[in-house]
Protein backbone atom coordinates (compact mmCIF):
# COMPACT_ATOMS: atom_id res chain seq x y z
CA UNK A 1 0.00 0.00 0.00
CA UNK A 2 1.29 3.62 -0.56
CA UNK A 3 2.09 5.89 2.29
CA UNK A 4 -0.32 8.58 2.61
CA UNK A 5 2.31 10.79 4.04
CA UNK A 6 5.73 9.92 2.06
CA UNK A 7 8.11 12.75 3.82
CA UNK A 8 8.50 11.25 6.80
CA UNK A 9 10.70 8.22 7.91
CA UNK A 10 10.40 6.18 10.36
CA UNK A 11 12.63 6.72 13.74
CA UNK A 12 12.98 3.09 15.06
CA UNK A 13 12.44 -0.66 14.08
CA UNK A 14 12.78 -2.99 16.49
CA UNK A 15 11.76 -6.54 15.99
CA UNK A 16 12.72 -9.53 19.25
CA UNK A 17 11.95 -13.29 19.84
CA UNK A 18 10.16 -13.07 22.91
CA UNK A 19 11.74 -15.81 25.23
CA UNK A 20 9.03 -17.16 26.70
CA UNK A 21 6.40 -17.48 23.90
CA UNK A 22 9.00 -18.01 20.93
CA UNK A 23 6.47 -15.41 19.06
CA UNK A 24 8.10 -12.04 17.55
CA UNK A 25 7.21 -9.34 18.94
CA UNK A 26 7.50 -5.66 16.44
CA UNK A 27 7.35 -2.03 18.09
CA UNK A 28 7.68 0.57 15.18
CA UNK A 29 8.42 3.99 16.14
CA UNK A 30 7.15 6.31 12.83
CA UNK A 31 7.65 9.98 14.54
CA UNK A 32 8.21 11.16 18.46
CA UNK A 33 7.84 15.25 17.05
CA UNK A 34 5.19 16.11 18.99
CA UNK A 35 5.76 13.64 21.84
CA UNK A 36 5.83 10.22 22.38
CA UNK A 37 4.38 7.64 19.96
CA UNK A 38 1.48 6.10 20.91
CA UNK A 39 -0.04 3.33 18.84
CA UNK A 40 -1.94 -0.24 20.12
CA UNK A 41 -1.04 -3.70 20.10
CA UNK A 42 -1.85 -5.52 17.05
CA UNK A 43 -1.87 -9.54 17.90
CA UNK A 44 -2.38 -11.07 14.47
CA UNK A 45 -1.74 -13.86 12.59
CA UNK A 46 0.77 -13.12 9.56
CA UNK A 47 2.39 -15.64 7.10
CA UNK A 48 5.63 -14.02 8.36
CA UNK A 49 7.77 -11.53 9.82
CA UNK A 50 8.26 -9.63 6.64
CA UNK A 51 4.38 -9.04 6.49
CA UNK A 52 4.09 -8.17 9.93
CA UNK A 53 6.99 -5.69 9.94
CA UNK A 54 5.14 -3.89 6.48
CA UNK A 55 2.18 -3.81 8.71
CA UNK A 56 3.71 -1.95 11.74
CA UNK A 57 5.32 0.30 9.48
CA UNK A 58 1.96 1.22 7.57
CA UNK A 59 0.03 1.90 11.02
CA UNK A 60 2.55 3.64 12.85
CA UNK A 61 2.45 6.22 10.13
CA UNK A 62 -1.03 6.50 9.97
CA UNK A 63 -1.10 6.87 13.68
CA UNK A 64 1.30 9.74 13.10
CA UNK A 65 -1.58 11.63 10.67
CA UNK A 66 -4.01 10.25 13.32
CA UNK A 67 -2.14 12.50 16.26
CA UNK A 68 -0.85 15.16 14.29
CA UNK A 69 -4.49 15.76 12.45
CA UNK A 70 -6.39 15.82 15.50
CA UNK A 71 -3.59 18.64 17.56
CA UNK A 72 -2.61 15.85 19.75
CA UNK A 73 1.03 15.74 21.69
CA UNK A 74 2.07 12.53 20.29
CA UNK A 75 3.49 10.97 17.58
CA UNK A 76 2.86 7.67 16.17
CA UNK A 77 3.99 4.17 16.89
CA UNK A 78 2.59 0.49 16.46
CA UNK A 79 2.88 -3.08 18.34
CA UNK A 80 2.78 -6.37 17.03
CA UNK A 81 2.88 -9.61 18.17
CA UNK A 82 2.95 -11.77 15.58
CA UNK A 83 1.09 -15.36 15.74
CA UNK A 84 2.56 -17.69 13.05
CA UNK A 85 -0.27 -18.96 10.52
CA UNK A 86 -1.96 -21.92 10.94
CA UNK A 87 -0.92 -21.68 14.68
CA UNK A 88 -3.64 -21.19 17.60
CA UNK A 89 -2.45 -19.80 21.26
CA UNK A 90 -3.15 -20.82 24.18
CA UNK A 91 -4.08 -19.32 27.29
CA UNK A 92 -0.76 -20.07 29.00
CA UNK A 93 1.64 -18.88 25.56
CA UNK A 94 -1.23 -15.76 24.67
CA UNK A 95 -0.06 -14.30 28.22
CA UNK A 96 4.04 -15.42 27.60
CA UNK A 97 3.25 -13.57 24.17
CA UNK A 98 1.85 -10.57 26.15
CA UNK A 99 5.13 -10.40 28.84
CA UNK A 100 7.43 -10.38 25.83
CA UNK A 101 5.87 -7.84 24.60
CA UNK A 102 5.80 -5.82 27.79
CA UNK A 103 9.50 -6.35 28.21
CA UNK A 104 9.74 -5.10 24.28
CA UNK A 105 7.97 -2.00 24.74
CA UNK A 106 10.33 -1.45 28.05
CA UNK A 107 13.58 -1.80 26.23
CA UNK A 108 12.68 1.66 23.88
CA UNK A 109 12.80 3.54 27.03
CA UNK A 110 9.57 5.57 26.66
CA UNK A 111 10.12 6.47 22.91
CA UNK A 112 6.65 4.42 22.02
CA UNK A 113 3.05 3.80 24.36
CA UNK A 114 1.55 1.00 23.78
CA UNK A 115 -2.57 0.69 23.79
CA UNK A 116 -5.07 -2.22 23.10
CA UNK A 117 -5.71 -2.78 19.18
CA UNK A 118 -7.13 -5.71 16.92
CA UNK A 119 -6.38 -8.85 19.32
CA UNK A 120 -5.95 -7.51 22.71
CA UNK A 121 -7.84 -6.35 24.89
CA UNK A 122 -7.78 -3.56 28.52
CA UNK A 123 -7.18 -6.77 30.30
CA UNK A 124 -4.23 -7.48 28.18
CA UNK A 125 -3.20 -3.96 29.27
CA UNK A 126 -2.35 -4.87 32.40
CA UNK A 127 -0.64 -8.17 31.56
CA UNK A 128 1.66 -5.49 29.49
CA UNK A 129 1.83 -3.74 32.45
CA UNK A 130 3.75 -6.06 34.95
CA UNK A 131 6.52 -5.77 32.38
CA UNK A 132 6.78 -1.35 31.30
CA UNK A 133 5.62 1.73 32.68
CA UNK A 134 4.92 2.64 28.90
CA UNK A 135 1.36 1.59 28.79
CA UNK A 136 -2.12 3.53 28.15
CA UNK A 137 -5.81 2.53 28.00
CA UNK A 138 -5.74 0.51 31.44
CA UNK A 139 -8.72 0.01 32.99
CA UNK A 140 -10.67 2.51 34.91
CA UNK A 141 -10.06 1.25 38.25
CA UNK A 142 -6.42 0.90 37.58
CA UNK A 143 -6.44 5.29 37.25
CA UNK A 144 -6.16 4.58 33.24
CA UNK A 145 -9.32 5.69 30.62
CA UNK A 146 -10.13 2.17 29.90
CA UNK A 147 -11.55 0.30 26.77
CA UNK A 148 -11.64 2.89 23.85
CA UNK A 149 -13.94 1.45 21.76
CA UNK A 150 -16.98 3.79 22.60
CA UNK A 151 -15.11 6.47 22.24
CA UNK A 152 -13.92 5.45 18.29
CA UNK A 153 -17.63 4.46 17.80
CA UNK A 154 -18.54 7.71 19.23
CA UNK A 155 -16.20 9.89 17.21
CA UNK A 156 -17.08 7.76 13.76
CA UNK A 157 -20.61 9.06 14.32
CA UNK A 158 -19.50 12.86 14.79
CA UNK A 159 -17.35 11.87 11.38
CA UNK A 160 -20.66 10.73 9.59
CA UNK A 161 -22.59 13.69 10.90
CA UNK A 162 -20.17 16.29 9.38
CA UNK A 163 -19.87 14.09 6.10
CA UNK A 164 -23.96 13.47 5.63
CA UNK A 165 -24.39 17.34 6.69
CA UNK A 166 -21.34 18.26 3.54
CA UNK A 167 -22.65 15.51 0.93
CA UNK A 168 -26.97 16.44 1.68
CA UNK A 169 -26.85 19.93 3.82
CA UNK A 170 -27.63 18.65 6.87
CA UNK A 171 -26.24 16.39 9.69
CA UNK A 172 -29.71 14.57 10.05
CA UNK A 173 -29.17 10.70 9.94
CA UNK A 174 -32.71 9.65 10.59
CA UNK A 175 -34.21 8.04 7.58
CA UNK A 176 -30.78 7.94 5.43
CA UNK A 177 -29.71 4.63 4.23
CA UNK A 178 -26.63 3.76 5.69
CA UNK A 179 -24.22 0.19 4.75
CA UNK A 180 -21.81 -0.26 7.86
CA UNK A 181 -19.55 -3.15 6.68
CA UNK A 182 -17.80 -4.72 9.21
CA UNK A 183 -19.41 -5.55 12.86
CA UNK A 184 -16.13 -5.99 14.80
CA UNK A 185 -15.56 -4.30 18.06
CA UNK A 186 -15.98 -1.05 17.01
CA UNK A 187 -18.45 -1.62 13.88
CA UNK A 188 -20.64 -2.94 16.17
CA UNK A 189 -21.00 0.29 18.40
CA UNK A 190 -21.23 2.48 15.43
CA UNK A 191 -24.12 1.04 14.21
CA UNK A 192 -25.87 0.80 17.26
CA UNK A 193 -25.02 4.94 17.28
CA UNK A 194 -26.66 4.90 13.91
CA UNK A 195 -29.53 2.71 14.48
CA UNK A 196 -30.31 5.22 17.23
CA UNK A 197 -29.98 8.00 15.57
CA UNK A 198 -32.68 7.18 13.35
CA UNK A 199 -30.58 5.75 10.46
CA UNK A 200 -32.30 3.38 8.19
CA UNK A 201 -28.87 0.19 8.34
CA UNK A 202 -27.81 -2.41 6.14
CA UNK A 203 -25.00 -4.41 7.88
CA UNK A 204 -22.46 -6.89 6.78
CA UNK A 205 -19.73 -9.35 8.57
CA UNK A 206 -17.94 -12.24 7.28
CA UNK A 207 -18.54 -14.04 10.44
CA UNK A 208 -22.31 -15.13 9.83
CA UNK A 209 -22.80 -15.46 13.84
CA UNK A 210 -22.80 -11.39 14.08
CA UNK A 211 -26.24 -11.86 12.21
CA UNK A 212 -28.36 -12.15 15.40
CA UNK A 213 -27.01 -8.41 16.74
CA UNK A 214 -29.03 -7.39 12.97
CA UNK A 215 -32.12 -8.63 13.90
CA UNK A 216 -31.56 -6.94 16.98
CA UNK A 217 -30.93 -3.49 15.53
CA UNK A 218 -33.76 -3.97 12.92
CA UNK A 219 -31.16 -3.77 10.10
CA UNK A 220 -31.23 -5.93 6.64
CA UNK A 221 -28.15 -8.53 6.52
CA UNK A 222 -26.46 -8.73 3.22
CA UNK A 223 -22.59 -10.06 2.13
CA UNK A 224 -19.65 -7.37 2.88
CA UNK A 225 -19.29 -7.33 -1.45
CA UNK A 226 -23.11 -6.68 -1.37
CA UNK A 227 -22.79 -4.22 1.29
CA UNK A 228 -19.66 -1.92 -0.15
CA UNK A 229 -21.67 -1.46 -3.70
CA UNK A 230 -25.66 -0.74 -2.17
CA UNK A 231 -27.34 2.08 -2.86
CA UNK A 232 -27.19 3.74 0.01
CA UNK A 233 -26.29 7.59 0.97
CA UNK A 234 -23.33 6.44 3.53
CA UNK A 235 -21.20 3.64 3.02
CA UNK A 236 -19.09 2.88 6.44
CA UNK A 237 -16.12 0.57 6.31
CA UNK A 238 -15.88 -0.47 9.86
CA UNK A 239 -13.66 -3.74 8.99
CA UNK A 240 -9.80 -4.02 7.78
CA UNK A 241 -8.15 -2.04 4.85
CA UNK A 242 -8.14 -1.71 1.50
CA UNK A 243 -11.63 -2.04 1.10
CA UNK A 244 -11.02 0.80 -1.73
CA UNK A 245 -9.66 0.49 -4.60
CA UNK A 246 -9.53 0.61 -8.80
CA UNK A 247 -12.01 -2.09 -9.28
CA UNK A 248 -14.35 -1.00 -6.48
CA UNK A 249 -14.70 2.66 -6.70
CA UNK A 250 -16.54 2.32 -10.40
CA UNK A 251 -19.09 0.35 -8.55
CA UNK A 252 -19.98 2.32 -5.96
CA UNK A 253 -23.22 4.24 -5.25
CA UNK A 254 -22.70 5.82 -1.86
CA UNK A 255 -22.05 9.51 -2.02
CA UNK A 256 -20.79 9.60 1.04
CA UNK A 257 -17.88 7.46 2.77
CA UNK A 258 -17.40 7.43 6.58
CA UNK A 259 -15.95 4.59 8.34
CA UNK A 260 -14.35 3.31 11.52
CA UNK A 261 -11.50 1.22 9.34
CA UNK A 262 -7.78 2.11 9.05
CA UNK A 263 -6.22 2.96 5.76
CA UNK A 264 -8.98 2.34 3.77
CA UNK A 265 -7.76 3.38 0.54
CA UNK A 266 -5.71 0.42 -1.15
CA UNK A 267 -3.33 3.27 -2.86
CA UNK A 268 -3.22 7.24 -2.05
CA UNK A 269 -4.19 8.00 -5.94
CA UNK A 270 -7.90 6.21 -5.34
CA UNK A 271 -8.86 9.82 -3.46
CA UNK A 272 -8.66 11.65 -6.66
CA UNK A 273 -11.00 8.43 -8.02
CA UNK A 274 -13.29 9.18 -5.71
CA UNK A 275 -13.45 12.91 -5.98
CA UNK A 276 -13.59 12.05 -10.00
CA UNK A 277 -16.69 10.35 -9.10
CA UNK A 278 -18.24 12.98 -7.11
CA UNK A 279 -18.06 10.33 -4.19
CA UNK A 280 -17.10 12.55 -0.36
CA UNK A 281 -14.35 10.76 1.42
CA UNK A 282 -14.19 11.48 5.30
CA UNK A 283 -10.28 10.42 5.79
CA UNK A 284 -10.01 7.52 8.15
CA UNK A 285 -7.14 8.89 10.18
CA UNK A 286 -9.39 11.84 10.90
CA UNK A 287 -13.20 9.73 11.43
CA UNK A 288 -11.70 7.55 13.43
CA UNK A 289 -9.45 9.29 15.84
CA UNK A 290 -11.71 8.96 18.78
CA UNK A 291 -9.74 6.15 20.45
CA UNK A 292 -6.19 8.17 20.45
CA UNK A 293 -8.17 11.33 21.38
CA UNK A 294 -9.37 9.78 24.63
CA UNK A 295 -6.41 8.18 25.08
CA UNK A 296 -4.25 11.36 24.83
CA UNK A 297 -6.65 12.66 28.05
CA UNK A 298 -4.40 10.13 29.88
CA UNK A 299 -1.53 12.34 29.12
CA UNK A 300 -2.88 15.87 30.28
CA UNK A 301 -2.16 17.47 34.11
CA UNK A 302 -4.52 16.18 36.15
CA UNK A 303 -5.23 13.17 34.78
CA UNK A 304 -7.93 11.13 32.47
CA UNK A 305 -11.34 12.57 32.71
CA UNK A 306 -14.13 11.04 30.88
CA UNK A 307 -15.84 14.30 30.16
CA UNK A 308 -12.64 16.06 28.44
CA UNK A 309 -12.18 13.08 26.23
CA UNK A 310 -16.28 13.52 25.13
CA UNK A 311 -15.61 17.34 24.45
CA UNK A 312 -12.48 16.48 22.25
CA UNK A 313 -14.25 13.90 20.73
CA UNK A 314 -16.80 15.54 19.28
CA UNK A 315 -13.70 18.04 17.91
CA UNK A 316 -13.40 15.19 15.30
CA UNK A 317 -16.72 16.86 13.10
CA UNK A 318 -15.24 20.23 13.46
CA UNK A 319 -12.36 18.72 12.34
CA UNK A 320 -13.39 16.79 9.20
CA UNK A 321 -15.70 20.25 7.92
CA UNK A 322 -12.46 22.47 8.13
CA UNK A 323 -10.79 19.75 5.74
CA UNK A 324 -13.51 19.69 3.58
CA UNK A 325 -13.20 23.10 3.28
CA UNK A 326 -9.58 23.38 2.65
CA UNK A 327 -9.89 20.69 0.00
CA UNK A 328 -12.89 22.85 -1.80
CA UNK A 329 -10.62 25.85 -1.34
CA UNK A 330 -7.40 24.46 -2.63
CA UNK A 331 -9.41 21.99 -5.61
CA UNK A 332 -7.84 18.80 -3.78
CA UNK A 333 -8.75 16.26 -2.39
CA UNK A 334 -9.87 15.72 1.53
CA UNK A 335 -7.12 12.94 1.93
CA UNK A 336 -4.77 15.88 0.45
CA UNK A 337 -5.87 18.45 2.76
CA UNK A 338 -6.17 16.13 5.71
CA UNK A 339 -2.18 15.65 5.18
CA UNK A 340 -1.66 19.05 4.67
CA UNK A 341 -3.08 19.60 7.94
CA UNK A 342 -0.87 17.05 9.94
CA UNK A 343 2.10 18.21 8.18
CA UNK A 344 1.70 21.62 9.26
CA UNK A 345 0.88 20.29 12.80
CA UNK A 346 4.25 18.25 12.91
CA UNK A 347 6.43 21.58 11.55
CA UNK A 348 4.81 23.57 13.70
């Protein structure tokens, strides 16, 4: 995949067999300009190390737009423990995996925070924990701001708000048709948000048992192919990346694009394919910052406090409408001005 931002290289690589789980564990530091880099744990299964290295690398840069778009003083980093295909863990290795890991994240000396991300959870937090100092999103009761989930969820749905309100003139979601593709951890929440805000849903997993939370929300089930080309006014790609690309942008019918999923675009030239098509892109690094803006919280004097983090949370809409309007100013694109933005954020 291309970079989205391509002047800035990463800091530090560092890559270690983990001694008591025999799993590699990755900690890529992209940028520390505006403060540490803070990125989450990734524990996913990879063919090998090469493609789990390429993956820390991509998402600790995007978490460096993430911070830098949203005013935050951090940079960005990523963690990965990497689980050898074809190979399960169990509970007795999964928490050896997490310790080595810990100790990993100790050894950089502060230069990268570590958070929960696909594979681990706030509980895993605290495994992390026993081993570095370096660790955010703890729970509640251990003084940290907890699972950040709701708060991603939460700032997705002030992303769609600002998008709907560019694409149709107002932020009203009750009675548009909205496709959210992707009912993981976070997709889930966001079209709960949606299904309470009035939002008329089509929903789509590849894991068939997520079809009973549907029925709950009163939404029509379809296939996530099915789901990315309906003809709905908001298309939300709440599962992994690449969902866009050459092939699919022709077939889409969604003015609007909003979505909880990182680096969504297969290639940084499929913007200007959607823009050709008259298609509004809310950058995904900007929708959905929620997480990291909560997170940051931890960071300020006084500690975390639950009602800051909702106040900068719904910054994220205010956010997203001064992009589009430097991209209708400047004739570009909002991925464009979105990295305009950061890069002026991590000069300045």
């Amino acid at each position: 995949m291309e970079r989205y931002l391509a002047t800035l290289d990463h800091e530090e690589l560092y890559a270690r067999r983990g001694p008591r789980s025999g799993l590699f564990t990755i900690v890529a530091v992209h940028s520390t300009v505006r403060g540490p880099s803070l990125g989450g744990c990734r524990m996913w299964t990879y063919e090998d190390n090469r493609a789990a290295i390429r993956d820390a690398l991509r998402l600790s840069e995007g978490m460096t737009l993430k911070s830098a778009v949203a005013g935050l003083p951090l940079g960005g980093g990523k963690g990965v423990i990497v689980v050898p295909a074809g190979e399960g863990l169990d509970a007795k290795r999964r928490r050896h995996a997490l310790l080595d890991f810990g100790e990993t994240v100790e050894r950089l000396g502060g230069t990268y925070v570590t958070a929960e991300d696909v594979g681990t959870s706030t509980a895993d937090m605290t495994a992390i924990a026993t081993q570095t100092q370096y660790v955010s999103g703890l729970s509640r009761r251990s003084g940290g701001s907890g699972d950040p989930s709701p708060f991603t969820a939460q700032g997705v749905l002030h992303a769609i708000e600002a998008t709907v309100e560019r694409t149709f003139g107002t932020p009203e979601l009750k009675g548009r048709a909205v496709a959210v593709v992707g009912l993981g951890h976070v997709g889930l929440r966001v079209a709960k948000l949606l299904a309470k805000a009035g939002a008329e849903l089509v929903v789509a997993d590849i894991d068939r048992s997520k079809r009973a939370e549907t029925d709950r929300l009163g939404a029509a089930w379809t296939t996530p192919a099915k789901a990315m080309t309906s003809a709905v006014d908001v298309l939300v790609p709440c599962a992994l990346g690449g969902v866009l690309d050459h092939d699919v942008v022709p077939q889409l019918q969604a003015p609007a694009i909003a979505g909880a999923a990182n680096n969504q675009l297969a290639s940084a030239d499929v913007a200007d394919l959607l823009r050709e098509r008259d298609i509004l892109w809310a950058p995904d690094f900007v929708a959905n910052a929620g997480g990291i803006v909560n997170i940051s919280v931890e960071f300020e004097p006084g500690g975390y406090d639950p009602e800051r983090a909702k106040a900068k949370t719904r910054e994220i809409g205010d956010t997203l409408r001064a992009i589009f309007d430097a991209a209708d100013a400047s004739n570009t694109t909002p991925l464009a001005a979105a990295t305009a933005r950061a890069e002026r954020n991590l000069a300045g």
